[in-house]
PDB file of N, CA and C in Angstrom:
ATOM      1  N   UNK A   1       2.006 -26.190   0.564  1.00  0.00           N
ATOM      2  CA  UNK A   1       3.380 -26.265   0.990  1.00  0.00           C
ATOM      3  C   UNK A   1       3.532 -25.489   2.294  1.00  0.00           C
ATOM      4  N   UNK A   2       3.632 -25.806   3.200  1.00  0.00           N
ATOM      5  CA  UNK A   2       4.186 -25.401   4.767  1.00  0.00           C
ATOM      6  C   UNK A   2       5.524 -24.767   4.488  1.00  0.00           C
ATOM      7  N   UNK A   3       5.587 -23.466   5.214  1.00  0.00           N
ATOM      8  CA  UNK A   3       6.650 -22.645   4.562  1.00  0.00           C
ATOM      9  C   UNK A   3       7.972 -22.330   6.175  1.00  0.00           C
ATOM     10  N   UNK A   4       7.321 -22.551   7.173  1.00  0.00           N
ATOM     11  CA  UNK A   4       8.184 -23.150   8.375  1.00  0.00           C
ATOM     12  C   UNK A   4       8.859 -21.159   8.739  1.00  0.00           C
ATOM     13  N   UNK A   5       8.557 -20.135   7.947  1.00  0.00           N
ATOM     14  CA  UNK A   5       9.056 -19.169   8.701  1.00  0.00           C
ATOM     15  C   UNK A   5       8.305 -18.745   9.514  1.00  0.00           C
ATOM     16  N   UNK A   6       9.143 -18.738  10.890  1.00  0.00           N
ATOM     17  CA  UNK A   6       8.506 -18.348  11.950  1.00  0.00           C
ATOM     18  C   UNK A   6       9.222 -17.372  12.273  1.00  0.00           C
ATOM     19  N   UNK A   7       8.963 -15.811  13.522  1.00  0.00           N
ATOM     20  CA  UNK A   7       9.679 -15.531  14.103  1.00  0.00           C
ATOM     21  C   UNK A   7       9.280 -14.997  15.255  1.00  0.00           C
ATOM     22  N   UNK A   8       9.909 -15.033  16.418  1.00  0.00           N
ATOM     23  CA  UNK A   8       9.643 -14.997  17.841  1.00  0.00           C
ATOM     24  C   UNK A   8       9.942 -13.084  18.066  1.00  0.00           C
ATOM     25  N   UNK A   9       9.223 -12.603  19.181  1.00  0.00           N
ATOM     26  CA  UNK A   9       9.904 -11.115  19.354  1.00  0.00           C
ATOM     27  C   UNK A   9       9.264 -10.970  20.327  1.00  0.00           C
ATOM     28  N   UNK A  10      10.055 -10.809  21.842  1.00  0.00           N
ATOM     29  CA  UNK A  10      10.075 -10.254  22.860  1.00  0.00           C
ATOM     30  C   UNK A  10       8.784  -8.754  23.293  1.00  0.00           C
ATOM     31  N   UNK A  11       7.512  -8.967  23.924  1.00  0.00           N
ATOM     32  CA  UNK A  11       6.768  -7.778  23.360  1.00  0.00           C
ATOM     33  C   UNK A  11       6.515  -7.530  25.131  1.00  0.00           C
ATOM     34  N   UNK A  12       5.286  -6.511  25.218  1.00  0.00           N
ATOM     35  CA  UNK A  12       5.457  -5.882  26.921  1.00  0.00           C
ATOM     36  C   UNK A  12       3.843  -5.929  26.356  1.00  0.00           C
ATOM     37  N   UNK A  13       3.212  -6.245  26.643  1.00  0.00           N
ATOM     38  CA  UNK A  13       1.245  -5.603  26.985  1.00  0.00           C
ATOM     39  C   UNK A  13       0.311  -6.897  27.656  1.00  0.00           C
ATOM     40  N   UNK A  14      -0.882  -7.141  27.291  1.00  0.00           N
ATOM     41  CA  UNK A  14      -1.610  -8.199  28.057  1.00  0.00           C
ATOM     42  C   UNK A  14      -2.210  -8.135  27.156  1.00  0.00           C
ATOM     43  N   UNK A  15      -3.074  -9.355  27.467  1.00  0.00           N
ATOM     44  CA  UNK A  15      -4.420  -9.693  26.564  1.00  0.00           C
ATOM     45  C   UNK A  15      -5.147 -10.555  27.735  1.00  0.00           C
ATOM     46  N   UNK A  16      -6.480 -11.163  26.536  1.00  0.00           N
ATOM     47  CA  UNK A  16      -7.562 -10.836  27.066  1.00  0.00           C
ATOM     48  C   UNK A  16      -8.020 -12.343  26.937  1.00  0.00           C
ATOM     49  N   UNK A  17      -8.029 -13.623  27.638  1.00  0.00           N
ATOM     50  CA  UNK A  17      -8.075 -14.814  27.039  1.00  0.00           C
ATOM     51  C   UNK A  17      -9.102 -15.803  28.024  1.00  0.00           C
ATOM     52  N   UNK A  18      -9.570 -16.907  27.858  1.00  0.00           N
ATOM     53  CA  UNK A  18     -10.676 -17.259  28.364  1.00  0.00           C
ATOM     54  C   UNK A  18     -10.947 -17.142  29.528  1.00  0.00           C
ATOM     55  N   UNK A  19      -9.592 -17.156  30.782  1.00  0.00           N
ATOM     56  CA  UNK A  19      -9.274 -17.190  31.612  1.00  0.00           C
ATOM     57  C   UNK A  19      -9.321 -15.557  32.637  1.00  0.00           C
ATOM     58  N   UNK A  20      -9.148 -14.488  31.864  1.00  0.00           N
ATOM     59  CA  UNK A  20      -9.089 -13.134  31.918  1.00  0.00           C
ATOM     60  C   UNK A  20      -7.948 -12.451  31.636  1.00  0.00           C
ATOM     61  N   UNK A  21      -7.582 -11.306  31.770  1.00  0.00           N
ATOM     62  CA  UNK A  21      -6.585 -10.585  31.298  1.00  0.00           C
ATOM     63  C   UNK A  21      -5.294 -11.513  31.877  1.00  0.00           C
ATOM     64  N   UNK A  22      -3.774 -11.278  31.383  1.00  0.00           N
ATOM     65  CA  UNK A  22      -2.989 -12.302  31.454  1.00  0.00           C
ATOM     66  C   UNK A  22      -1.319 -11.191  30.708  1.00  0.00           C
ATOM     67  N   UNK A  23      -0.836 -11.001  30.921  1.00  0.00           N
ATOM     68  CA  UNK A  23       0.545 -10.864  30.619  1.00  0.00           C
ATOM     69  C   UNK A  23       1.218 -11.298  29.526  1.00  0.00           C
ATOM     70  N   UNK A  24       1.164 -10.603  28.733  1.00  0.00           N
ATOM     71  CA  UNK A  24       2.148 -10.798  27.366  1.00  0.00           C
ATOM     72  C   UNK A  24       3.678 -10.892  27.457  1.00  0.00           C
ATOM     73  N   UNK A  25       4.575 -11.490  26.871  1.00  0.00           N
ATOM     74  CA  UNK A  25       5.908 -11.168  27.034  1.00  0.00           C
ATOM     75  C   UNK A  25       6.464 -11.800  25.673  1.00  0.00           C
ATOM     76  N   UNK A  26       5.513 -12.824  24.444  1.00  0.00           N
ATOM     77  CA  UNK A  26       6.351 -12.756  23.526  1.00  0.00           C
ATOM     78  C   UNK A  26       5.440 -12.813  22.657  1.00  0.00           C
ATOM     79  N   UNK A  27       5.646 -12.891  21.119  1.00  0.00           N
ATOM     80  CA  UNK A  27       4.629 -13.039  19.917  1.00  0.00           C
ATOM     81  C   UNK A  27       5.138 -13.483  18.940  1.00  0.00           C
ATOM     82  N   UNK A  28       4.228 -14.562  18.793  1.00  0.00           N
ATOM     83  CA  UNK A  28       5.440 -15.789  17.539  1.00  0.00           C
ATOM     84  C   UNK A  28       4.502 -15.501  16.399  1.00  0.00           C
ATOM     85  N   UNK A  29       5.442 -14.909  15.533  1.00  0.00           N
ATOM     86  CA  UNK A  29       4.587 -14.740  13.910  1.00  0.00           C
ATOM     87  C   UNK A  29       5.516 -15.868  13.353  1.00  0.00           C
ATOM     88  N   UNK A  30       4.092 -16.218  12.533  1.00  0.00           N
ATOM     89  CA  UNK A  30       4.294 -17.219  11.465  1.00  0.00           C
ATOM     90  C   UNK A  30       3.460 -17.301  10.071  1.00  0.00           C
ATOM     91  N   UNK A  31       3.547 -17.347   9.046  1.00  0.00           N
ATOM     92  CA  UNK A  31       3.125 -17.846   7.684  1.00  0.00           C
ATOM     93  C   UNK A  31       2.822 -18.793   7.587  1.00  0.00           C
ATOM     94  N   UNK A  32       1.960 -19.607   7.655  1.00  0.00           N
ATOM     95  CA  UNK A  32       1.227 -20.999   7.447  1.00  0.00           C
ATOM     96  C   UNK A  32       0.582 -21.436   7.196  1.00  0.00           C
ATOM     97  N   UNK A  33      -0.114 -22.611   7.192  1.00  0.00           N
ATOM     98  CA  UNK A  33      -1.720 -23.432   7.164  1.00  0.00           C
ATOM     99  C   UNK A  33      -2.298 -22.773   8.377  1.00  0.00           C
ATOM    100  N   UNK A  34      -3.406 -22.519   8.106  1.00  0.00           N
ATOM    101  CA  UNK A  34      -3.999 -21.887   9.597  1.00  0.00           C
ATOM    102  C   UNK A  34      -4.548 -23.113  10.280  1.00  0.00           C
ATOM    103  N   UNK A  35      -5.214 -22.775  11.576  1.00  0.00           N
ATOM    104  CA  UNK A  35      -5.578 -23.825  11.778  1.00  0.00           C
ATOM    105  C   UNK A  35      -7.234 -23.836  11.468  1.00  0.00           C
ATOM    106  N   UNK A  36      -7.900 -22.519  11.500  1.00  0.00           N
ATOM    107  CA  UNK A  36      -9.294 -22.489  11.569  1.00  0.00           C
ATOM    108  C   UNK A  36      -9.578 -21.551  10.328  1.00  0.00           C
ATOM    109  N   UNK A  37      -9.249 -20.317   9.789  1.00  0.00           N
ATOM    110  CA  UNK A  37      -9.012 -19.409   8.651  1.00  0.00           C
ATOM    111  C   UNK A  37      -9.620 -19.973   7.653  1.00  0.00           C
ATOM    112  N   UNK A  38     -10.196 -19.989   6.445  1.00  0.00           N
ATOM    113  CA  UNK A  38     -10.616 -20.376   5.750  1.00  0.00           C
ATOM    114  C   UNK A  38     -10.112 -20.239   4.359  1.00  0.00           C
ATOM    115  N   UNK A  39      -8.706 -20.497   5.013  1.00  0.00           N
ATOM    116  CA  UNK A  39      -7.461 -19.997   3.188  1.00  0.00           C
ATOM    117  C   UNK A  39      -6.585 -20.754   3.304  1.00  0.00           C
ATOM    118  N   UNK A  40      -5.693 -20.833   2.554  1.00  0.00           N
ATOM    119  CA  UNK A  40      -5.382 -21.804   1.866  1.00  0.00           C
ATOM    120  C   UNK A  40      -3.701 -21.955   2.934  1.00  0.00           C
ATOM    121  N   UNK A  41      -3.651 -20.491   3.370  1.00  0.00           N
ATOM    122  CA  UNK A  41      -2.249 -19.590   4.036  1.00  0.00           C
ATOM    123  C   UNK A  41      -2.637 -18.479   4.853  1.00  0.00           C
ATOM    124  N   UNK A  42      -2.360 -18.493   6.044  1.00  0.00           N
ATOM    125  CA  UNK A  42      -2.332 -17.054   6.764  1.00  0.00           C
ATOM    126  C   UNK A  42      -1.522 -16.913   7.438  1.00  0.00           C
ATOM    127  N   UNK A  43      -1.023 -15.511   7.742  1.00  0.00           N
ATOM    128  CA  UNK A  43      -0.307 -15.158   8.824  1.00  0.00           C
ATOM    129  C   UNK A  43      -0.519 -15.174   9.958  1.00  0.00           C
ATOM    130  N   UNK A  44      -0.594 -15.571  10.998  1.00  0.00           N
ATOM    131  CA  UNK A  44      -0.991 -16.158  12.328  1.00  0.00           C
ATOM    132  C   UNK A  44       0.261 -15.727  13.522  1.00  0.00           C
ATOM    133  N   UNK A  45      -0.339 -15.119  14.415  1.00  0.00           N
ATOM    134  CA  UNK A  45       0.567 -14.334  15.385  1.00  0.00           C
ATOM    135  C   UNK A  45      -0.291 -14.938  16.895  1.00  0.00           C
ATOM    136  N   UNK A  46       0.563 -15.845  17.709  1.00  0.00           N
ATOM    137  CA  UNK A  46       0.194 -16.151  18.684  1.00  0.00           C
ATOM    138  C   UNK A  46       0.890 -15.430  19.826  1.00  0.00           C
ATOM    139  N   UNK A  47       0.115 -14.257  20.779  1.00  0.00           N
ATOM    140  CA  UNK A  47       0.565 -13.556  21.709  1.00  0.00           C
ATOM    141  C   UNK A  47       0.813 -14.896  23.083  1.00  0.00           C
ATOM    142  N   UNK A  48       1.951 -14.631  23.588  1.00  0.00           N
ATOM    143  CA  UNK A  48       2.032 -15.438  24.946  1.00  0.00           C
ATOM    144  C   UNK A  48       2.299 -15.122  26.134  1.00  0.00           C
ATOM    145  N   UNK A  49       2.679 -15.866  27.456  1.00  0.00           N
ATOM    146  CA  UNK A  49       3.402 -15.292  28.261  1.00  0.00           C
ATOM    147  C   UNK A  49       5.097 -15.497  27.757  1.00  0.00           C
ATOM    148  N   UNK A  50       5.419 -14.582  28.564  1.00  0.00           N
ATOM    149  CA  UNK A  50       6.876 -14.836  28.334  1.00  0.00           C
ATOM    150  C   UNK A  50       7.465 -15.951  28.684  1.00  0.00           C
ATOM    151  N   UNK A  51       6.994 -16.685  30.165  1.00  0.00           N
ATOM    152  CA  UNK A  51       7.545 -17.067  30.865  1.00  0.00           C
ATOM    153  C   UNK A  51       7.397 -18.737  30.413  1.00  0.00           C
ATOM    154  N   UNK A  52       6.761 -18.887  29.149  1.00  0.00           N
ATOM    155  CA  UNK A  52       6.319 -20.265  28.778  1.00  0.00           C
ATOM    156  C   UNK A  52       4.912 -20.969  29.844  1.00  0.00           C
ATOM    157  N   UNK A  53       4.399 -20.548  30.060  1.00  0.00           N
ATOM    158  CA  UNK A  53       2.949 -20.802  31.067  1.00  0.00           C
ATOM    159  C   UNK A  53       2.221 -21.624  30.451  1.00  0.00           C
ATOM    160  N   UNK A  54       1.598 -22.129  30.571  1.00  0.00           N
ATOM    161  CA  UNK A  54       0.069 -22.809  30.088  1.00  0.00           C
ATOM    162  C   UNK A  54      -0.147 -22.339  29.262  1.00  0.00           C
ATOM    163  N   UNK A  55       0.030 -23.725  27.871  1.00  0.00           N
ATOM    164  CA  UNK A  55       0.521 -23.052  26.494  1.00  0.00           C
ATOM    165  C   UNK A  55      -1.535 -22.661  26.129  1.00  0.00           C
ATOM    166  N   UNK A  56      -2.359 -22.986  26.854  1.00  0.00           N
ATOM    167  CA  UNK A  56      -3.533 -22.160  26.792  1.00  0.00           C
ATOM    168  C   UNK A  56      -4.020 -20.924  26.649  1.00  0.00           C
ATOM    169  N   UNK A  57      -2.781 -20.421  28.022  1.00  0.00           N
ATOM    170  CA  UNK A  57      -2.916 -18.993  28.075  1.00  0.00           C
ATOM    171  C   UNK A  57      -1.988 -18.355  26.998  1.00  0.00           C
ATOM    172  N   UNK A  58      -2.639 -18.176  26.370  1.00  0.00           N
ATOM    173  CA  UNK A  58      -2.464 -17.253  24.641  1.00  0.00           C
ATOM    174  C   UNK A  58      -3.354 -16.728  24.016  1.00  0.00           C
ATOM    175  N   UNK A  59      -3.386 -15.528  23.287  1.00  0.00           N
ATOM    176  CA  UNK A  59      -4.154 -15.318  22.058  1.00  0.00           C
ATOM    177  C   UNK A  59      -3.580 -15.156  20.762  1.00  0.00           C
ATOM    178  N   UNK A  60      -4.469 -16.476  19.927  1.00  0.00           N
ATOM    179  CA  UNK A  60      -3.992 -16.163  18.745  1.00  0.00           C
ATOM    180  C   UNK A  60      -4.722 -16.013  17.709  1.00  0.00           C
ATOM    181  N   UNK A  61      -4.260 -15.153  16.769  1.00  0.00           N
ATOM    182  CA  UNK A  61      -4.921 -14.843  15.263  1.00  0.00           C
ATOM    183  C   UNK A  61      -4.694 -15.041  14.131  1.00  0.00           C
ATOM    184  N   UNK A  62      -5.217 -15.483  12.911  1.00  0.00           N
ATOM    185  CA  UNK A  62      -5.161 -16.125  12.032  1.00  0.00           C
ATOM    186  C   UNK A  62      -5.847 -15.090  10.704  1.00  0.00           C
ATOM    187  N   UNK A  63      -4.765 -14.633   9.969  1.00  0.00           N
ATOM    188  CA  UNK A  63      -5.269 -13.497   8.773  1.00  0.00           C
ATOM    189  C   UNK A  63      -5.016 -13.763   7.663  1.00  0.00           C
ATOM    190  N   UNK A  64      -5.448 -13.453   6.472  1.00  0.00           N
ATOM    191  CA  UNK A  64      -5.442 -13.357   5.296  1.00  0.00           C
ATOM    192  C   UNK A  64      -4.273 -12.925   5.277  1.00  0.00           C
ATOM    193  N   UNK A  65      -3.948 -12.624   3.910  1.00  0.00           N
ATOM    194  CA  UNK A  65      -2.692 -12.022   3.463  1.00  0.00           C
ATOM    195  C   UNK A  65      -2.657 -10.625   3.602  1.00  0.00           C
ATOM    196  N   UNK A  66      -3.990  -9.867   2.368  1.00  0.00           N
ATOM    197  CA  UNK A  66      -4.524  -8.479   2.424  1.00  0.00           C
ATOM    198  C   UNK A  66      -4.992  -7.829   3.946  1.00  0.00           C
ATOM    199  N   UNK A  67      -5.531  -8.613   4.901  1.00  0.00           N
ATOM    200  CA  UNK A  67      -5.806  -8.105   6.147  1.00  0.00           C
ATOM    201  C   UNK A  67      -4.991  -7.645   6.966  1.00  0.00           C
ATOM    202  N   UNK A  68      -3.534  -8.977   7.218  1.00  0.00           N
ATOM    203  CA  UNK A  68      -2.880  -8.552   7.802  1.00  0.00           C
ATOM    204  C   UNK A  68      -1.782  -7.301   7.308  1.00  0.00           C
ATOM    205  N   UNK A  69      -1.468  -7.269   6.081  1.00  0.00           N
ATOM    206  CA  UNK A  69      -1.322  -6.248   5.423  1.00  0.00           C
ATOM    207  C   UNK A  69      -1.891  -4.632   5.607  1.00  0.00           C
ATOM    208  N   UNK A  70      -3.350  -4.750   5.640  1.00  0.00           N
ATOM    209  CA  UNK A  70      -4.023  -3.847   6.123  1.00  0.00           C
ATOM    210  C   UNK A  70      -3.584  -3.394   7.335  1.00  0.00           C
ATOM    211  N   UNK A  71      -3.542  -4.491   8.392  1.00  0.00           N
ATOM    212  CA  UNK A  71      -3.653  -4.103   9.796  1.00  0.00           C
ATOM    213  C   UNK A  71      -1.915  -3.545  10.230  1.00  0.00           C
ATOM    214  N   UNK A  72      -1.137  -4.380   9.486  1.00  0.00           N
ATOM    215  CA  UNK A  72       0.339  -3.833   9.459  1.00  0.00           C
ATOM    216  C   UNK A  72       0.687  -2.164   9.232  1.00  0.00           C
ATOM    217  N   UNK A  73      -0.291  -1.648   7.729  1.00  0.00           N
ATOM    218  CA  UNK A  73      -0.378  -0.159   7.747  1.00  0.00           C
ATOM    219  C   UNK A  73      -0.900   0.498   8.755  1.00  0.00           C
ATOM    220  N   UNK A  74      -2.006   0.234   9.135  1.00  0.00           N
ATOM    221  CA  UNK A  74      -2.908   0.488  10.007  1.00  0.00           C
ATOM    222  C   UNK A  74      -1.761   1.165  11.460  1.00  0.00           C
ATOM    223  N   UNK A  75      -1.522   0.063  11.862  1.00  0.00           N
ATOM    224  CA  UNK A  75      -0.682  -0.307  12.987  1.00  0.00           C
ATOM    225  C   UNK A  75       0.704   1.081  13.184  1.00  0.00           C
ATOM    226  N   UNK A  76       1.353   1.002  11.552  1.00  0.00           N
ATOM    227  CA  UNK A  76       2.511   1.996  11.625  1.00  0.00           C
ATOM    228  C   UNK A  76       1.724   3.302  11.578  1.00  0.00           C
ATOM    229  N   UNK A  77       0.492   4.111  10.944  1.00  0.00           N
ATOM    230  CA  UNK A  77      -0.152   4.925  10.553  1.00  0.00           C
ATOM    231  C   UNK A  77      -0.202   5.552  12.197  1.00  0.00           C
ATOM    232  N   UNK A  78      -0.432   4.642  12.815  1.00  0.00           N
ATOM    233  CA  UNK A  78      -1.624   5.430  14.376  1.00  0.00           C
ATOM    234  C   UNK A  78       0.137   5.761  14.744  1.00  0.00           C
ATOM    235  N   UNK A  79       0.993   4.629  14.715  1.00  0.00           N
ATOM    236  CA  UNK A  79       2.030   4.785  16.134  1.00  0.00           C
ATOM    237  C   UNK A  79       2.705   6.097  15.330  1.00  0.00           C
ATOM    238  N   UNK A  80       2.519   6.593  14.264  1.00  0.00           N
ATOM    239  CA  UNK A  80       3.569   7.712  13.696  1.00  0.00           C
ATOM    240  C   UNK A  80       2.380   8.967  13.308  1.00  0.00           C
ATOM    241  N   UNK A  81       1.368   9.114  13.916  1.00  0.00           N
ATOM    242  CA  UNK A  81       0.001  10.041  14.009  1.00  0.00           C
ATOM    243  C   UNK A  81       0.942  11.330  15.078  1.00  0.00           C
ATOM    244  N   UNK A  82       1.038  13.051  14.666  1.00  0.00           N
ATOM    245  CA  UNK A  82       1.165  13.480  15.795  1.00  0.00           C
ATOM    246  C   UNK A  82       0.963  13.536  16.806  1.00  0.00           C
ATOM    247  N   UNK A  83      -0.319  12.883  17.138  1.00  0.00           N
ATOM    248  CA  UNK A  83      -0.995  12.843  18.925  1.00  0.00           C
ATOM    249  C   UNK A  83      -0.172  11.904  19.529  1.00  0.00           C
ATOM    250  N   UNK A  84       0.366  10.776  18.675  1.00  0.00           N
ATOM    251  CA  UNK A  84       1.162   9.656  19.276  1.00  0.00           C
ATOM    252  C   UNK A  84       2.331  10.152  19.802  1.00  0.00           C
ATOM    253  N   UNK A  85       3.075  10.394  18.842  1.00  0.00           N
ATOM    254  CA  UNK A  85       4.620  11.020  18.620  1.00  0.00           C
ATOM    255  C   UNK A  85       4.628  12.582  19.648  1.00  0.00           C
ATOM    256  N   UNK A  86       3.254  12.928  19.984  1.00  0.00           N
ATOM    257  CA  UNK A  86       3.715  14.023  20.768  1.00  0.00           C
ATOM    258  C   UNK A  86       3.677  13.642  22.347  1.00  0.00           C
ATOM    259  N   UNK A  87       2.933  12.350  22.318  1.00  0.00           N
ATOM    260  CA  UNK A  87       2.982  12.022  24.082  1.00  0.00           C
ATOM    261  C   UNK A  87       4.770  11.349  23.673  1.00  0.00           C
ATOM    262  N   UNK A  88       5.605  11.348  23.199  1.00  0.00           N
ATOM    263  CA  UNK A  88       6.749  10.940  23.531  1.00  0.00           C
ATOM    264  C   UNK A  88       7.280   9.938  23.229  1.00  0.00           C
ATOM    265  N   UNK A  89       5.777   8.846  22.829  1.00  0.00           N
ATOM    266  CA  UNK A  89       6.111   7.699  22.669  1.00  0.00           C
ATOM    267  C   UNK A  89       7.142   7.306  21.477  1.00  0.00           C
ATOM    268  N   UNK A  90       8.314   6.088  21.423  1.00  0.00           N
ATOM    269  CA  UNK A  90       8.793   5.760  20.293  1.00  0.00           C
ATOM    270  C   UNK A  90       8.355   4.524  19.806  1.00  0.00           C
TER     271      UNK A  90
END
């Protein structure tokens, strides 16, 4: 069953794609059929430009349930680490 939630969110960094480094400006998460993943469902987050560019220039990833889960803790753990929180960052 294709579950159609998607959601879009405005982001600031670059990545790294066949072409070479490249400008991020949005990241569409979604829950779905993957396209390559080897499950049944993954969460799949395609980084883009903002500006709608050459729908090529993207990177995207395709996770398990438990992984991206993982990487979600992971993710809040470092950005709320004192070394983080003491350079200022929010």
């Amino acid at each position: 069953m294709c579950t159609y939630l998607t959601t879009t969110e405005q982001v600031s960094g670059t990545g790294l794609g066949a072409g070479g480094w490249f400008a991020i400006g949005q990241a569409v998460v979604y829950f779905d059929h993957p396209q390559q993943a080897p499950v049944e469902h993954a969460l799949c987050i395609d980084f883009r430009p903002g500006d709608q560019a050459d729908p090529a220039r993207r990177v995207a990833i395709e996770l398990d349930a438990p992984s991206a889960r993982r990487l979600a803790e992971s993710i809040l753990a470092t950005l709320a680490h004192d070394e983080v929180r003491a350079l200022g960052v929010e």
